[in-house]
Protein backbone atom coordinates (compact mmCIF):
# COMPACT_ATOMS: atom_id res chain seq x y z
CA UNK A 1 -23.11 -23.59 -53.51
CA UNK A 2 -24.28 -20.28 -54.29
CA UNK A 3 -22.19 -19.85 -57.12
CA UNK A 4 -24.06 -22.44 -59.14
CA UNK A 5 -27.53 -21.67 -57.93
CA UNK A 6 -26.41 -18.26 -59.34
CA UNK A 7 -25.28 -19.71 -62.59
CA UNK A 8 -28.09 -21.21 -62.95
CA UNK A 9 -30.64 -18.60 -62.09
CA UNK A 10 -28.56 -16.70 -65.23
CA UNK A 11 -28.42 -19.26 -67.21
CA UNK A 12 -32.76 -19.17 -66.79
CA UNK A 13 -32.85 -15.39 -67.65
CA UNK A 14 -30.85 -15.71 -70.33
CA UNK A 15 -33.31 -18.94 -72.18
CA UNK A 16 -35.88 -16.57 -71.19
CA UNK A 17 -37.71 -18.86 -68.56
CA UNK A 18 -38.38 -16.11 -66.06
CA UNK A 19 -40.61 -18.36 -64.06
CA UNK A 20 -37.94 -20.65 -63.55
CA UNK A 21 -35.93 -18.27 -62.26
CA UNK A 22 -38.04 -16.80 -59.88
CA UNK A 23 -38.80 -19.85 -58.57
CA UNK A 24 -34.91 -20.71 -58.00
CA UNK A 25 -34.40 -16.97 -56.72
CA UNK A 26 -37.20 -17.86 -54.14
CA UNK A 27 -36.08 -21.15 -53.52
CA UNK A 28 -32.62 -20.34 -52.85
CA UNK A 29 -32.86 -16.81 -51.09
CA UNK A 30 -31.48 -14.92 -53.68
CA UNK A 31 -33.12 -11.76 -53.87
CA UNK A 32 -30.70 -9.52 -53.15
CA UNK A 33 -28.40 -10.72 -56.09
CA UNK A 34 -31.22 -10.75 -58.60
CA UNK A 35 -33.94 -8.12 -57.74
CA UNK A 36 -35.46 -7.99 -61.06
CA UNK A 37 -36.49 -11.37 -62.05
CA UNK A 38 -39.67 -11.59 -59.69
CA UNK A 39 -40.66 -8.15 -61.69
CA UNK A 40 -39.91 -9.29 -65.06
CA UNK A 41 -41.37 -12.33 -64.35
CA UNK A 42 -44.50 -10.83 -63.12
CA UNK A 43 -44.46 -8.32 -65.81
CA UNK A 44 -43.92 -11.49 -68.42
CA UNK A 45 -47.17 -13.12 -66.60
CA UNK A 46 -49.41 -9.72 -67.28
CA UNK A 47 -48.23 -9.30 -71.36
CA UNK A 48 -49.31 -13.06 -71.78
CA UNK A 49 -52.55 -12.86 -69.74
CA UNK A 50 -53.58 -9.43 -71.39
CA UNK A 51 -52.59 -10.85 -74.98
CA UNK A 52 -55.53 -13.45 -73.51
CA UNK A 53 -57.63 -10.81 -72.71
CA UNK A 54 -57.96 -12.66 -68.86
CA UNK A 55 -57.98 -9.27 -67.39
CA UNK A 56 -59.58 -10.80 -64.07
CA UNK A 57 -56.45 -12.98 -63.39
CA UNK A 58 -54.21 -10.44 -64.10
CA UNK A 59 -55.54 -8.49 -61.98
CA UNK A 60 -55.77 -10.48 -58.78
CA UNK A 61 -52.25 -11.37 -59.89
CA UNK A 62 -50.98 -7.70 -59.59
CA UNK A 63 -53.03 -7.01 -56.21
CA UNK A 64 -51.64 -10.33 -54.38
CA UNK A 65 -48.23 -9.65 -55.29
CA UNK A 66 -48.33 -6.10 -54.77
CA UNK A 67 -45.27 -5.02 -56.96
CA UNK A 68 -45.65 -1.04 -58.04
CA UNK A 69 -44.30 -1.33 -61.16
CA UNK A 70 -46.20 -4.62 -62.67
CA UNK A 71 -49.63 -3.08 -61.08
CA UNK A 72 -48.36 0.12 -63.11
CA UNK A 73 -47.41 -2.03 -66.05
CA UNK A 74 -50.93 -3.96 -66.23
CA UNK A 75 -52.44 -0.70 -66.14
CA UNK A 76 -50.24 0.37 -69.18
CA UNK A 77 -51.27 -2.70 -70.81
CA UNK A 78 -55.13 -2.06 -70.22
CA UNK A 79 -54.49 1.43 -71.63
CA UNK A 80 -52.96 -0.14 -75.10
CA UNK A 81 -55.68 -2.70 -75.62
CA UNK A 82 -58.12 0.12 -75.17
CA UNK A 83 -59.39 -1.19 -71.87
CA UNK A 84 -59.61 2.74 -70.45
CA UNK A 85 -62.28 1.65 -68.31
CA UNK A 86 -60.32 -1.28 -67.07
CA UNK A 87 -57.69 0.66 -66.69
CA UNK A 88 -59.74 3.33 -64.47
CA UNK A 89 -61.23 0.81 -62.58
CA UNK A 90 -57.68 -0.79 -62.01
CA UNK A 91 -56.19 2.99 -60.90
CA UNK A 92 -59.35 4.13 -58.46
CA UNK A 93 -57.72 0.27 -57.05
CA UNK A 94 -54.55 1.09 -56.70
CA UNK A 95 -54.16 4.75 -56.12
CA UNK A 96 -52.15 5.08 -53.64
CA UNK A 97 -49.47 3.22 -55.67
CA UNK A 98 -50.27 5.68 -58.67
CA UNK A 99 -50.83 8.67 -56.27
CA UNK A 100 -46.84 8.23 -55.73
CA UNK A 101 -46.28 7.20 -59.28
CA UNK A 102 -48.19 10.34 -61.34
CA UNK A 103 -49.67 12.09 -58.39
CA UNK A 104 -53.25 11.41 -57.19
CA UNK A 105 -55.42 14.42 -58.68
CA UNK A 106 -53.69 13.70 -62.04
CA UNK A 107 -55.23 9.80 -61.46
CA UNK A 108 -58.17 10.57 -60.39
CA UNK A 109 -59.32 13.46 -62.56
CA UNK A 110 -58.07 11.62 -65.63
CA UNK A 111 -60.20 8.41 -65.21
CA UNK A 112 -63.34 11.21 -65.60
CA UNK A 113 -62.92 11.42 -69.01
CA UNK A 114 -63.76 7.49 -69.04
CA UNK A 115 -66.80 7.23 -67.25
């Protein structure tokens, strides 16, 4: 039952296979008991695809899922690999997320310094 789909979902996190996790989370319906793993998943998928430097997937990634906080984090991660105009490109994108995240002025006006 859902006691071992639960266990097991745990047992993923904790061997570090997000994916299969959030697979099992998806699979079974539990995303009430374990709201984080589709994030840390996701966030997992953007470190590894930056590291790549496959920006473009990334990207599309972060838009079709549509999670604030990994579009946030990808821009973080554009910022740190010196990808500011990425990074701009990837705010002027998403700024209504960021407008509610560091207010839209402070977005917009800041990517000026880039371009």
């Amino acid at each position: 039952g859902n006691v071992a789909r639960s266990y097991l979902v745990q047992q993923c996190v904790a061997l570090g296979r997000l994916k299969a996790a959030a697979g099992l989370v998806e699979r079974f319906d539990l995303q009430a008991e374990f709201p984080r793993v589709k994030v840390d998943y996701r966030r997992s998928s953007m470190e590894k695809l930056a590291a790549k430097g496959v920006w473009d997937v990334a990207s599309a990634i972060a838009e079709d899922e549509g999670i604030e906080e990994v579009q946030v984090y990808l821009i973080e991660l554009a910022f740190d690999a010196d990808e500011e105009l990425l990074a701009c490109e990837l705010i002027e994108r998403w700024v209504r997320v960021l407008s509610r995240k560091m207010g839209e002025p402070l977005a917009a006006s800041f990517c000026h310094l880039f371009t």
